[in-house]
N, C-alpha and C. Protein backbone atom coordinates (compact mmCIF):
# COMPACT_ATOMS: atom_id res chain seq x y z
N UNK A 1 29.00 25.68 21.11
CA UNK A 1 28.54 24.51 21.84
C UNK A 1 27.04 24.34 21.66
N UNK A 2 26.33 25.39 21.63
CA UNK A 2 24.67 25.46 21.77
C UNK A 2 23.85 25.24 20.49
N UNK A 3 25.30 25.50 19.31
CA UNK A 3 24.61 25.36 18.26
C UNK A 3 24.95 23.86 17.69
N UNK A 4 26.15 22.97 18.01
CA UNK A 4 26.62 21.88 17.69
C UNK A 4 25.55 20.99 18.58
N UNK A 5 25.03 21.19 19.81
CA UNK A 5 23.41 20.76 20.52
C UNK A 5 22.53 20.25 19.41
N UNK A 6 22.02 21.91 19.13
CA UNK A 6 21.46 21.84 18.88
C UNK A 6 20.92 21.22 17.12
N UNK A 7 22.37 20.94 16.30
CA UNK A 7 22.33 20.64 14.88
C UNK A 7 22.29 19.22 15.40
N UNK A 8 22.95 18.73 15.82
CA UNK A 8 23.01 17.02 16.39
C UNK A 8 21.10 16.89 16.35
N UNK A 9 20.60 17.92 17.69
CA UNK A 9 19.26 17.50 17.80
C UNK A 9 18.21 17.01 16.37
N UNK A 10 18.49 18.60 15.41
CA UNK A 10 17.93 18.44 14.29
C UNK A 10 18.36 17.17 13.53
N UNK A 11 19.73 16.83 13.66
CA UNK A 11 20.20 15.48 12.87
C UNK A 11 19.64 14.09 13.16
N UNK A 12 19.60 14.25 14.58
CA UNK A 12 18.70 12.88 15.10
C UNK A 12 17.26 12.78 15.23
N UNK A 13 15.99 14.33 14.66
CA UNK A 13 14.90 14.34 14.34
C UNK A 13 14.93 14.30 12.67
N UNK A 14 15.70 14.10 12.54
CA UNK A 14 15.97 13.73 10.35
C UNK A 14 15.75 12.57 10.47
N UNK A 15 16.99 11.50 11.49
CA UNK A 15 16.85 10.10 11.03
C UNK A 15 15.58 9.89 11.65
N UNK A 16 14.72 9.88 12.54
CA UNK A 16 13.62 9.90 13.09
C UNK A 16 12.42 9.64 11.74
N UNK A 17 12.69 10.86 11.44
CA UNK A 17 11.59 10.94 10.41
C UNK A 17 11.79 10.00 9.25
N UNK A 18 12.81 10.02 8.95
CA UNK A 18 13.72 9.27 7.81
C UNK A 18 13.35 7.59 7.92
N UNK A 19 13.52 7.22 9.01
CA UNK A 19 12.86 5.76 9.76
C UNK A 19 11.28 6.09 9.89
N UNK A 20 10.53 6.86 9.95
CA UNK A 20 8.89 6.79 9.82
C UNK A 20 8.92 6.86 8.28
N UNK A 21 9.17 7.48 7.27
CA UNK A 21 8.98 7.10 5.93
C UNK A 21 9.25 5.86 5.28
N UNK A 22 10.57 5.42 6.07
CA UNK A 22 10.95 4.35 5.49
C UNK A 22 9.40 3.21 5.85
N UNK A 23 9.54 3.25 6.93
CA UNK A 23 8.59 1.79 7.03
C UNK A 23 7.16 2.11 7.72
N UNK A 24 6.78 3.28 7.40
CA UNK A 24 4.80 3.64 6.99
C UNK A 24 4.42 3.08 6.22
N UNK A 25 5.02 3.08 5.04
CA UNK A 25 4.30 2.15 3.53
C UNK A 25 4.41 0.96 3.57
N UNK A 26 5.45 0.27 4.24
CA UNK A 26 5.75 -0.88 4.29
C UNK A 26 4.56 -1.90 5.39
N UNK A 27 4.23 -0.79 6.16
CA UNK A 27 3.38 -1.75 7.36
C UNK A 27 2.18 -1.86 7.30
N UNK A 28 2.04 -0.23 6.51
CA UNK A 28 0.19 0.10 6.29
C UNK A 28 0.56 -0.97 4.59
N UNK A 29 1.43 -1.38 4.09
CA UNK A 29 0.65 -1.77 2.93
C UNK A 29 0.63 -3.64 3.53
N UNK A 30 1.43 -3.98 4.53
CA UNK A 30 1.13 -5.53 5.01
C UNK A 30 -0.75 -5.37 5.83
N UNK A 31 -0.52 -4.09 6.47
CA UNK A 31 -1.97 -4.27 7.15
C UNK A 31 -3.17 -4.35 6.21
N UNK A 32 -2.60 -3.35 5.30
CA UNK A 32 -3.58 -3.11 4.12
C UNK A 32 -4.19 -4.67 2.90
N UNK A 33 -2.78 -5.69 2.94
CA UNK A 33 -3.09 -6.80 2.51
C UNK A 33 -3.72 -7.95 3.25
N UNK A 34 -3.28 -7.85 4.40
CA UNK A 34 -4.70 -8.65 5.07
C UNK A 34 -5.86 -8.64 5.47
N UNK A 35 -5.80 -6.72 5.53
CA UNK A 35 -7.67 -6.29 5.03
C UNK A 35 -7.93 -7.17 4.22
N UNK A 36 -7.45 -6.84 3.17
CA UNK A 36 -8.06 -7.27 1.72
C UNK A 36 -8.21 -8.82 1.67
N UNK A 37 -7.50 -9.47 2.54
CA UNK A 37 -7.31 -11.06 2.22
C UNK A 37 -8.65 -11.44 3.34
N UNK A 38 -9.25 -10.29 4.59
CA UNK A 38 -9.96 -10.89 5.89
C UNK A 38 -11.18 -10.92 4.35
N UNK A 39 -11.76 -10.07 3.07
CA UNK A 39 -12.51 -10.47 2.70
C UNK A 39 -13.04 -11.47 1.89
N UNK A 40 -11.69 -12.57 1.67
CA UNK A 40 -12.18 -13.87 1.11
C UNK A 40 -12.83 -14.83 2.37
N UNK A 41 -13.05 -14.73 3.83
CA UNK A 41 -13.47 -15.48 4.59
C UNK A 41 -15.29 -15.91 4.06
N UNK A 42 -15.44 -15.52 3.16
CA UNK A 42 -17.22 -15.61 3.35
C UNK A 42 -17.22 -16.88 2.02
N UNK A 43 -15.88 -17.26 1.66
CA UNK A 43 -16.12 -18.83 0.71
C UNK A 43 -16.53 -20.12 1.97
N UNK A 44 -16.26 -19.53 3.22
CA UNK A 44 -16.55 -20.76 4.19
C UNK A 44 -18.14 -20.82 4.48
N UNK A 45 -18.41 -21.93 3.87
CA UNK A 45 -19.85 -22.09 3.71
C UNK A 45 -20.06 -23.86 4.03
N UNK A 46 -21.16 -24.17 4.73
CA UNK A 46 -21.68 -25.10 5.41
C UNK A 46 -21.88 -26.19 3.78
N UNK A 47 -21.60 -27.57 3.27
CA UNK A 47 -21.64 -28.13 2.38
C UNK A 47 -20.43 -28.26 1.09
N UNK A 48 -19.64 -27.32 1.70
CA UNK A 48 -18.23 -27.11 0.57
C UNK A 48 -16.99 -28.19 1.11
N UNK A 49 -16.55 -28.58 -0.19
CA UNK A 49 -15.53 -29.84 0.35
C UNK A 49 -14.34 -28.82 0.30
N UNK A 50 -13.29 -29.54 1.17
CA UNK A 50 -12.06 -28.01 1.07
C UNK A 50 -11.27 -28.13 -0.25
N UNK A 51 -11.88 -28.96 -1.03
CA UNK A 51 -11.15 -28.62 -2.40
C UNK A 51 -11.89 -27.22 -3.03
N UNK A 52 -13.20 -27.11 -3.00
CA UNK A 52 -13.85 -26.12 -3.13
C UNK A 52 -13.47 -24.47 -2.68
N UNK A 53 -13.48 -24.86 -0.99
CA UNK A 53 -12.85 -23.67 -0.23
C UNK A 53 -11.55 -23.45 -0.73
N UNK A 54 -10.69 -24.02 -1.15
CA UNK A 54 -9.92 -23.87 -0.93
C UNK A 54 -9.56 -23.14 -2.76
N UNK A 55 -10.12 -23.59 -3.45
CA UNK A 55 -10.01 -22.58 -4.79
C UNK A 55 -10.80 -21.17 -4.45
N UNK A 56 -12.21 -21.48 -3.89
CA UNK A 56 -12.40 -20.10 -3.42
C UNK A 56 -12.06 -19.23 -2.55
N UNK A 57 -10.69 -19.71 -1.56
CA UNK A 57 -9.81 -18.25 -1.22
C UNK A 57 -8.71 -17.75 -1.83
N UNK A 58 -8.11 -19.09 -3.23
CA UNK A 58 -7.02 -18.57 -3.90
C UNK A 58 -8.14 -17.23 -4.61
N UNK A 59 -8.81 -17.71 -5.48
CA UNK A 59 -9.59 -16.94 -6.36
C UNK A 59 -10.07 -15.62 -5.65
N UNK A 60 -10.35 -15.82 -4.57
CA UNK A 60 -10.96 -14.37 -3.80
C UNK A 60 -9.85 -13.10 -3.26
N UNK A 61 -8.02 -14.37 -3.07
CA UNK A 61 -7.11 -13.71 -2.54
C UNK A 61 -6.21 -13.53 -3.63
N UNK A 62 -6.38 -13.21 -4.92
CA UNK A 62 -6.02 -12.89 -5.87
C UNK A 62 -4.88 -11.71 -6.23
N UNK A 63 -6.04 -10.63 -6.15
CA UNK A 63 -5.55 -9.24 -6.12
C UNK A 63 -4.55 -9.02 -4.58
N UNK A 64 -5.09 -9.63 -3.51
CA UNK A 64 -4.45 -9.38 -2.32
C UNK A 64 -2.91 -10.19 -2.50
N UNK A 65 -2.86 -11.12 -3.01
CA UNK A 65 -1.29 -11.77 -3.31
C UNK A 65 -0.65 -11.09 -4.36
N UNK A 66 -1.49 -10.23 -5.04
CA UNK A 66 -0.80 -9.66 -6.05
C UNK A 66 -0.17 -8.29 -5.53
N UNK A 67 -0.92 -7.79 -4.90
CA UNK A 67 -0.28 -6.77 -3.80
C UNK A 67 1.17 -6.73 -2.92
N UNK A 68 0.42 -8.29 -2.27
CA UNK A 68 1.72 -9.20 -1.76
C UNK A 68 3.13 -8.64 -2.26
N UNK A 69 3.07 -9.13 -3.54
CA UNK A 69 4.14 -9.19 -4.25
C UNK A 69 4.44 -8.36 -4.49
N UNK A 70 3.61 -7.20 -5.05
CA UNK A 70 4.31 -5.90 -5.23
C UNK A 70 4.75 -5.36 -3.87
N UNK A 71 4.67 -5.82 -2.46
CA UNK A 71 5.10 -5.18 -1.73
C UNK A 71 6.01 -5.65 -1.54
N UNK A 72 6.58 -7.03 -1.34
CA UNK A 72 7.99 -7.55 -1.58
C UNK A 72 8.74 -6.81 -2.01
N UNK A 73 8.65 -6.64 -3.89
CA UNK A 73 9.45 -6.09 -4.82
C UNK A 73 9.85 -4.48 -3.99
N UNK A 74 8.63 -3.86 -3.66
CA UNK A 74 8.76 -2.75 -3.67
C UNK A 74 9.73 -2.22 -2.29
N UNK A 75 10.26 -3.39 -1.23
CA UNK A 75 10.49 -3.41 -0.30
C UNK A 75 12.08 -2.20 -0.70
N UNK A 76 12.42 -2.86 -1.67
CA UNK A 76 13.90 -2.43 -1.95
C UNK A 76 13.56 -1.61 -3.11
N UNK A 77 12.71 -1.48 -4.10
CA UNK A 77 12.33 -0.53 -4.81
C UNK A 77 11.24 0.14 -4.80
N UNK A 78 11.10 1.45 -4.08
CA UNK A 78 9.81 2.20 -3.49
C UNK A 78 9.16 2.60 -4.75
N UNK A 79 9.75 2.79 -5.72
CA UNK A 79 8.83 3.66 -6.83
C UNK A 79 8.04 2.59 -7.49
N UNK A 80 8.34 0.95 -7.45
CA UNK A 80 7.04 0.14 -8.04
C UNK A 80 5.90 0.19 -6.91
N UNK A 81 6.16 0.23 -5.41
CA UNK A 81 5.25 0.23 -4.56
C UNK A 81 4.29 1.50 -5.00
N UNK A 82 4.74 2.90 -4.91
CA UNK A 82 4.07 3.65 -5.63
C UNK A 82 3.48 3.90 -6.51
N UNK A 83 3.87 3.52 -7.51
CA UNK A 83 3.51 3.01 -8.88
C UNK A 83 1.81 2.31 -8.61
N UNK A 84 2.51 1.19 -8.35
CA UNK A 84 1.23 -0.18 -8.18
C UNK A 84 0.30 0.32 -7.26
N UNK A 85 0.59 0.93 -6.44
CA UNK A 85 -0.75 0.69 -5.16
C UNK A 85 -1.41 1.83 -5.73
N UNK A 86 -0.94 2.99 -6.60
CA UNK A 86 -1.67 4.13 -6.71
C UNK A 86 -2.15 3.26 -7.69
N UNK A 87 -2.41 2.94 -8.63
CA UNK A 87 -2.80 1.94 -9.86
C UNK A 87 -3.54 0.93 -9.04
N UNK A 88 -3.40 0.41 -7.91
CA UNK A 88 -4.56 -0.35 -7.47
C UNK A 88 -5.79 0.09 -7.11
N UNK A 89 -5.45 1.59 -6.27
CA UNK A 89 -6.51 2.22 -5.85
C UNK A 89 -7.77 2.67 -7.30
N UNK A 90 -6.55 3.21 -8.12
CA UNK A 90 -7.46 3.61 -9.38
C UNK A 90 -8.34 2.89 -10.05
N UNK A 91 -7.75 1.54 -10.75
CA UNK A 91 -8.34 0.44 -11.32
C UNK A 91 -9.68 0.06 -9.84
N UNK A 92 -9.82 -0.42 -8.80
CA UNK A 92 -10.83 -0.36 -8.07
C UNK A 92 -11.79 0.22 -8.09
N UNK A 93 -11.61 1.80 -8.13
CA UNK A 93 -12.25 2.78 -9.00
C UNK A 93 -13.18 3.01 -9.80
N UNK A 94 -12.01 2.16 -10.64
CA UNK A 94 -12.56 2.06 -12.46
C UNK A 94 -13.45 0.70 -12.14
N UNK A 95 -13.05 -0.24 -11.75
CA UNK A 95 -14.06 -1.49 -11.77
C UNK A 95 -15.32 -1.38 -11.74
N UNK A 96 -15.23 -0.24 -9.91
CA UNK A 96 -16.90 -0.15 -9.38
C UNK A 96 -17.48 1.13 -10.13
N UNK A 97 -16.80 1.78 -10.98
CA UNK A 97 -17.59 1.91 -12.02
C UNK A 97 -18.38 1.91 -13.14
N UNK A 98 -17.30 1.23 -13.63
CA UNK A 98 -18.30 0.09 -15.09
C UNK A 98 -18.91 -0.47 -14.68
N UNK A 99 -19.24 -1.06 -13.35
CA UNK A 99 -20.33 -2.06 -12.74
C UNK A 99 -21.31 -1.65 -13.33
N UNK A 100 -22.41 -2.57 -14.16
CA UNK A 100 -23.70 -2.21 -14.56
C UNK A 100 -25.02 -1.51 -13.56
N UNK A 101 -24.33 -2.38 -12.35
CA UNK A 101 -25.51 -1.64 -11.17
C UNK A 101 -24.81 -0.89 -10.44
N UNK A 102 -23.80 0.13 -10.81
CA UNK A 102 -23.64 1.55 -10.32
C UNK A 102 -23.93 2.84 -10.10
N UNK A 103 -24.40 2.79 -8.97
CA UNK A 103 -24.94 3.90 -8.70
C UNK A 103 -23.61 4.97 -7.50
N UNK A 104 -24.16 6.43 -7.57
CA UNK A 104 -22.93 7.25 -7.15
C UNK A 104 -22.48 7.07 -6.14
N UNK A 105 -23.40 6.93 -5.12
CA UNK A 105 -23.34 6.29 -3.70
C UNK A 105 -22.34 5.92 -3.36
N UNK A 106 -22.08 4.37 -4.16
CA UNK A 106 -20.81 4.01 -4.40
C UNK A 106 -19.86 4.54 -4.49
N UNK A 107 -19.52 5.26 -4.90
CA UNK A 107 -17.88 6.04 -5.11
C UNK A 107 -17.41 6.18 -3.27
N UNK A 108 -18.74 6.42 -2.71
CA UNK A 108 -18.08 6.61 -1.03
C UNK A 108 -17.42 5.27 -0.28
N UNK A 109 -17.78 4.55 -0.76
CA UNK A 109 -16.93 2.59 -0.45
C UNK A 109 -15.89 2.73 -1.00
N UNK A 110 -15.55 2.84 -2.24
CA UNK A 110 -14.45 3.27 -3.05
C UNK A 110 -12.77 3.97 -2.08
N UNK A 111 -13.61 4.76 -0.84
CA UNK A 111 -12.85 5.42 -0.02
C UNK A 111 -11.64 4.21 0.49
N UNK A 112 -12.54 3.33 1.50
CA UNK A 112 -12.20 1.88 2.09
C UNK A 112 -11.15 1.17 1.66
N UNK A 113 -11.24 0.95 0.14
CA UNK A 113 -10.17 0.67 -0.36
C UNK A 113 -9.31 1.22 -1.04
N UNK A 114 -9.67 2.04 -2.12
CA UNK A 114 -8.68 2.91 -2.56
C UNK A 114 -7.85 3.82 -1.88
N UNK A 115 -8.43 4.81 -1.05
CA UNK A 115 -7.26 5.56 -0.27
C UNK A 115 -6.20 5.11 0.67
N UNK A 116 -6.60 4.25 1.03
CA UNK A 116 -5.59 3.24 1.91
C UNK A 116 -4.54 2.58 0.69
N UNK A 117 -4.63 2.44 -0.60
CA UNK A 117 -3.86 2.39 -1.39
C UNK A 117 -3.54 3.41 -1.91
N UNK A 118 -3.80 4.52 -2.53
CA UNK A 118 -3.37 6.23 -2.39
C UNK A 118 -2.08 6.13 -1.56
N UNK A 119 -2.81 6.29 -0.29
CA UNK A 119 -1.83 6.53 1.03
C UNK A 119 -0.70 5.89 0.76
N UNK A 120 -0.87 4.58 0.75
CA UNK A 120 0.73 3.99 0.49
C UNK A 120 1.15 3.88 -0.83
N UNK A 121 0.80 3.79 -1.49
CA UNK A 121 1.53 4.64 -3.25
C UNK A 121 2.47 6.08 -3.01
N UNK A 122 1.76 6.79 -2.07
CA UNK A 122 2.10 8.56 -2.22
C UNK A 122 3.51 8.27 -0.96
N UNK A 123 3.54 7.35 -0.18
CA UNK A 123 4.32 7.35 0.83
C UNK A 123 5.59 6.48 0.33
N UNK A 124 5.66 5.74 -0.44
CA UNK A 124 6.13 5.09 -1.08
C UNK A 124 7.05 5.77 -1.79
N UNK A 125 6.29 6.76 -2.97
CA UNK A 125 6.74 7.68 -4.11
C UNK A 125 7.56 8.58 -2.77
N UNK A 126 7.11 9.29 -1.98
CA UNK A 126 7.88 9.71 -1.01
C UNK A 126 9.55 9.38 -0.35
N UNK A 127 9.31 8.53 0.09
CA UNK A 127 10.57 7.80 0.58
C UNK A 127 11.58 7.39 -0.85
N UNK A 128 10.68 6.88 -1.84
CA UNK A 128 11.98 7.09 -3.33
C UNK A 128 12.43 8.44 -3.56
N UNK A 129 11.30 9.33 -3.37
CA UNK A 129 11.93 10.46 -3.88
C UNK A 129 13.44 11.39 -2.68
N UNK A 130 12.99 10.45 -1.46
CA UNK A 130 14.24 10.79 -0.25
C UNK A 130 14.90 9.82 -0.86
N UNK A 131 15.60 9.15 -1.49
CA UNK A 131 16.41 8.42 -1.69
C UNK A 131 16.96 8.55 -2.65
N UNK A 132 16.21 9.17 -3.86
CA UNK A 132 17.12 9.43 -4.71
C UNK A 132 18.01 10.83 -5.00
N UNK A 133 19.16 11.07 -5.66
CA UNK A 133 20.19 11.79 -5.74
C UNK A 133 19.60 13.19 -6.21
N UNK A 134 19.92 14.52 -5.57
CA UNK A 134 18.92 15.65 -6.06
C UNK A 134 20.40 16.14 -6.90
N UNK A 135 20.05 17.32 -8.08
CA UNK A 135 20.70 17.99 -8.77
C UNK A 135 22.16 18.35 -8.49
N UNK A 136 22.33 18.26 -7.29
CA UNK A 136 23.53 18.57 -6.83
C UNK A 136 24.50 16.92 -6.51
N UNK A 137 23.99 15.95 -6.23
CA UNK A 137 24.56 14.79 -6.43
C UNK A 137 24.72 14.08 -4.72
N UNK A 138 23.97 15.06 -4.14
CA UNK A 138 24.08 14.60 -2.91
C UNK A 138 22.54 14.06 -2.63
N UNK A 139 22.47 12.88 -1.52
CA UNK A 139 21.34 11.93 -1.97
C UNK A 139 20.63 12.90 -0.53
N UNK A 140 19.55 13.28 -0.74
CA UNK A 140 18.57 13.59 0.51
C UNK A 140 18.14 12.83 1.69
């Protein structure tokens, strides 16, 4: 009896956890895209007609719709979410490095955005890797 308790308990702290993997990546990467989208607000400038503004938040919300989308896709397939966001964080990276006026300093901003894409790439790759079928044919 104490042990059928207690396996139930462990079974219903599996799905527990099982439901925090599933949708960590999914929420930190929506929060994570409207970070990125709060920084096209600075095209609103005193003298701009909104045809103006209004190319300069497609153009500024670029990368952030492109995210978008990979988080869609990745909704039902975790390993492009992983994939892409670790590849977003990197390329960011790489950008503010080739910058001609880079200095090392920089790499600490780099944090801001890239690891918050890290994070949900690795959580992502996570939850695919609970989902898919291990050696024995039974799915984790």
């Amino acid at each position: 009896m104490a042990k059928a308790v207690f396996c139930s308990r462990i079974e219903s702290m599996g799905k527990k956890i099982n439901k925090f993997i599933y949708w960590t990546p999914r929420m930190l990467g929506i929060i994570f895209v409207l970070f990125l989208m709060m920084f096209s607000l600075d095209v609103f400038e005193p003298g701009l007609t909104a045809q103006q503004i209004a190319i300069g938040l497609f153009m500024h919300n670029i990368p952030a719709l492109f995210l978008l989308l990979i988080l869609i896709i990745s909704w039902r397939h975790e390993i492009v979410g992983g994939v892409f966001f670790i590849l977003a964080g990197l390329l960011y990276i790489l950008f503010l490095a080739i910058n001609p006026k880079f200095e090392w300093y920089m790499l600490s901003w780099s944090v801001i955005i890239a690891g918050p894409a890290f994070l949900i790439g690795i959580l992502f790759i996570k939850n695919w890797l609970k989902k898919t079928p291990n050696s024995s044919g039974k799915r984790s």
